[in-house]
C-alpha atoms as a PDB file:
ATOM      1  CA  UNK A   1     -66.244  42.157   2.575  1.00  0.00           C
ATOM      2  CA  UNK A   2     -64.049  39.008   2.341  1.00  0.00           C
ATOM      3  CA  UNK A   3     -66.818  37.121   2.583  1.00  0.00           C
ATOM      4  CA  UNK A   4     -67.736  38.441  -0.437  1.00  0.00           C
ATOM      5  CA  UNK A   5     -64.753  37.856  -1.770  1.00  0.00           C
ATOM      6  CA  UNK A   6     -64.349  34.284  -1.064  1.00  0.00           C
ATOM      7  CA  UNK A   7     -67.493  33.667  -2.753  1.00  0.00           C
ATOM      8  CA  UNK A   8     -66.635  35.801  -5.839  1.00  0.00           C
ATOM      9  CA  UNK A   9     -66.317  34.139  -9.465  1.00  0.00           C
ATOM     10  CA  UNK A  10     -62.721  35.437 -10.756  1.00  0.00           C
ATOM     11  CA  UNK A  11     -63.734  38.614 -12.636  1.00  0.00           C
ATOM     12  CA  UNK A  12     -65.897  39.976  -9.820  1.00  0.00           C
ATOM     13  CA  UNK A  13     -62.629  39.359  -7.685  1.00  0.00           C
ATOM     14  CA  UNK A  14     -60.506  40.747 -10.452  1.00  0.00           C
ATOM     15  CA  UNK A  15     -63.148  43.623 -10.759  1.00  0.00           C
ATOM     16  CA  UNK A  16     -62.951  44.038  -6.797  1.00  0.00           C
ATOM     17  CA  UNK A  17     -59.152  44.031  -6.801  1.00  0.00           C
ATOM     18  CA  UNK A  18     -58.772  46.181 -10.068  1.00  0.00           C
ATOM     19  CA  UNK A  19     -57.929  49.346  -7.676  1.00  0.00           C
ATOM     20  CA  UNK A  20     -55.575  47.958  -5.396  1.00  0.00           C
ATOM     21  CA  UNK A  21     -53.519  47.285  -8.695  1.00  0.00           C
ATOM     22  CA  UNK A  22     -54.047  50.358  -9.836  1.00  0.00           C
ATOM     23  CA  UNK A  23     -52.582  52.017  -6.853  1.00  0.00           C
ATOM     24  CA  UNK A  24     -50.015  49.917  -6.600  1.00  0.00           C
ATOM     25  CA  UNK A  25     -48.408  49.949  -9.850  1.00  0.00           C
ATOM     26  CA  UNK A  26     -48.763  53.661  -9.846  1.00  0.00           C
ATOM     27  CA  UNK A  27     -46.579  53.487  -6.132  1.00  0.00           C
ATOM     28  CA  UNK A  28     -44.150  51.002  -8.401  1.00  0.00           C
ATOM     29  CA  UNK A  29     -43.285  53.231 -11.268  1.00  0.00           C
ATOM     30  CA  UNK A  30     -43.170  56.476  -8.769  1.00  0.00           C
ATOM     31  CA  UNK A  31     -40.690  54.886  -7.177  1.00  0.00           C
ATOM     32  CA  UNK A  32     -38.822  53.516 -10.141  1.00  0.00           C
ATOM     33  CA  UNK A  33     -39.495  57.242 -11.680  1.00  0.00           C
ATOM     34  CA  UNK A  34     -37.549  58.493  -8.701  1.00  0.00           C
ATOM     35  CA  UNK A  35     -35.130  56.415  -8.383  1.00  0.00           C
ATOM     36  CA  UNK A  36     -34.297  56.825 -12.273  1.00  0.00           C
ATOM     37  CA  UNK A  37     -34.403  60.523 -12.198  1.00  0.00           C
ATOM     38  CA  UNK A  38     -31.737  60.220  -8.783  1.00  0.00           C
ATOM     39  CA  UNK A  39     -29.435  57.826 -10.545  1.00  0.00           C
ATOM     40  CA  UNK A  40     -29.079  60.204 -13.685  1.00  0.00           C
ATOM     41  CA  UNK A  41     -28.408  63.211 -11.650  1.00  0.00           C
ATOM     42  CA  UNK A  42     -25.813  61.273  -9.892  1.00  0.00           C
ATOM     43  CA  UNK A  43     -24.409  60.085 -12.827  1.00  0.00           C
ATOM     44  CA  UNK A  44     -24.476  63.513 -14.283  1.00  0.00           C
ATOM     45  CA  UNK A  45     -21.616  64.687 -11.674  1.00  0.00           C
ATOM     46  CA  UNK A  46     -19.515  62.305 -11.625  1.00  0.00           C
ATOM     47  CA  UNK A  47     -16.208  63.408 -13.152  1.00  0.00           C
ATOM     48  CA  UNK A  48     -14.780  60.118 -14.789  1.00  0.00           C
ATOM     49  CA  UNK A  49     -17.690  59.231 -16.710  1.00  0.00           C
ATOM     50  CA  UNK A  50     -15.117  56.582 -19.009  1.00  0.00           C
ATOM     51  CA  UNK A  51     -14.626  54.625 -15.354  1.00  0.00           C
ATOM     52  CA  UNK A  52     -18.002  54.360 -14.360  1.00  0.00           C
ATOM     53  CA  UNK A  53     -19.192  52.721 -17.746  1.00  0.00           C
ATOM     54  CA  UNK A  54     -16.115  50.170 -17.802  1.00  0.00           C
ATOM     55  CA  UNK A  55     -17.236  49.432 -14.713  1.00  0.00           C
ATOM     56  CA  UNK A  56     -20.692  48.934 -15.338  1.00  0.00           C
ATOM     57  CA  UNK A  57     -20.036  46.958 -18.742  1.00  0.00           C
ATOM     58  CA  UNK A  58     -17.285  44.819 -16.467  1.00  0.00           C
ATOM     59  CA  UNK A  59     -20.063  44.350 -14.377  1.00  0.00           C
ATOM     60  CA  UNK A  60     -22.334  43.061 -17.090  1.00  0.00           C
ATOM     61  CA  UNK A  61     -20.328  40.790 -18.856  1.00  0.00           C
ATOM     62  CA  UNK A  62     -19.130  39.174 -14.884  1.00  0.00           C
ATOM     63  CA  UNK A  63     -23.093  38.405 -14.451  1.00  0.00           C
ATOM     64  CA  UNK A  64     -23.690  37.170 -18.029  1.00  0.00           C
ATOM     65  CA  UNK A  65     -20.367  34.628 -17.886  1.00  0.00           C
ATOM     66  CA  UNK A  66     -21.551  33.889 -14.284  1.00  0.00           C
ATOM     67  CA  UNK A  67     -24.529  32.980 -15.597  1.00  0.00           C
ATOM     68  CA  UNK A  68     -23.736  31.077 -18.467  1.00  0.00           C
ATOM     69  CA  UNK A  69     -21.427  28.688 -16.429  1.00  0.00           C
ATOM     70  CA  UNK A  70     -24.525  28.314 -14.388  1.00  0.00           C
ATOM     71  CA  UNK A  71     -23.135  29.518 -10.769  1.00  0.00           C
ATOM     72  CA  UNK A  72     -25.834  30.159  -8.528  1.00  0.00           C
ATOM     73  CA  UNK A  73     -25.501  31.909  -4.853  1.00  0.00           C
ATOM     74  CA  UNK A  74     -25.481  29.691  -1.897  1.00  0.00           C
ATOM     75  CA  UNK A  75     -28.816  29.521  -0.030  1.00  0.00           C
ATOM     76  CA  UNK A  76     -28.723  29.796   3.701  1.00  0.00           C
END
């Protein structure tokens, strides 16, 4: 099999990798569907939904001024 694959033009390798992208964006947007349907329960019980969006938006506009005055994280 990767023998095959080594000697494959790119659309037989696309057409030979077509499922394993299949699968995987399906495990992707599972995940994310999850994930999304989690958060919005959460958010659903919190009790000082005003606080939670200030903090979010504060959030936000921290990473887009951060970003703007181009500060990057240190790399270790």
């Amino acid at each position: 099999m990767c023998s095959v694959l080594v000697q494959a033009t790119d659309w037989t390798r696309f057409l030979y990798l077509a499922p394993v992208f299949v699968i995987g964006i399906g495990l992707i947007a599972a995940v994310l569907i999850l994930l999304g349907r989690a958060f919005a329960d959460s958010i659903r019980d919190v009790k000082h939904k005003n606080v939670l969006w200030l903090g979010a938006a504060a959030m936000l506009v921290a990473v887009l001024v951060l970003t703007y005055l181009g500060v990057s994280l240190p790399k270790e």
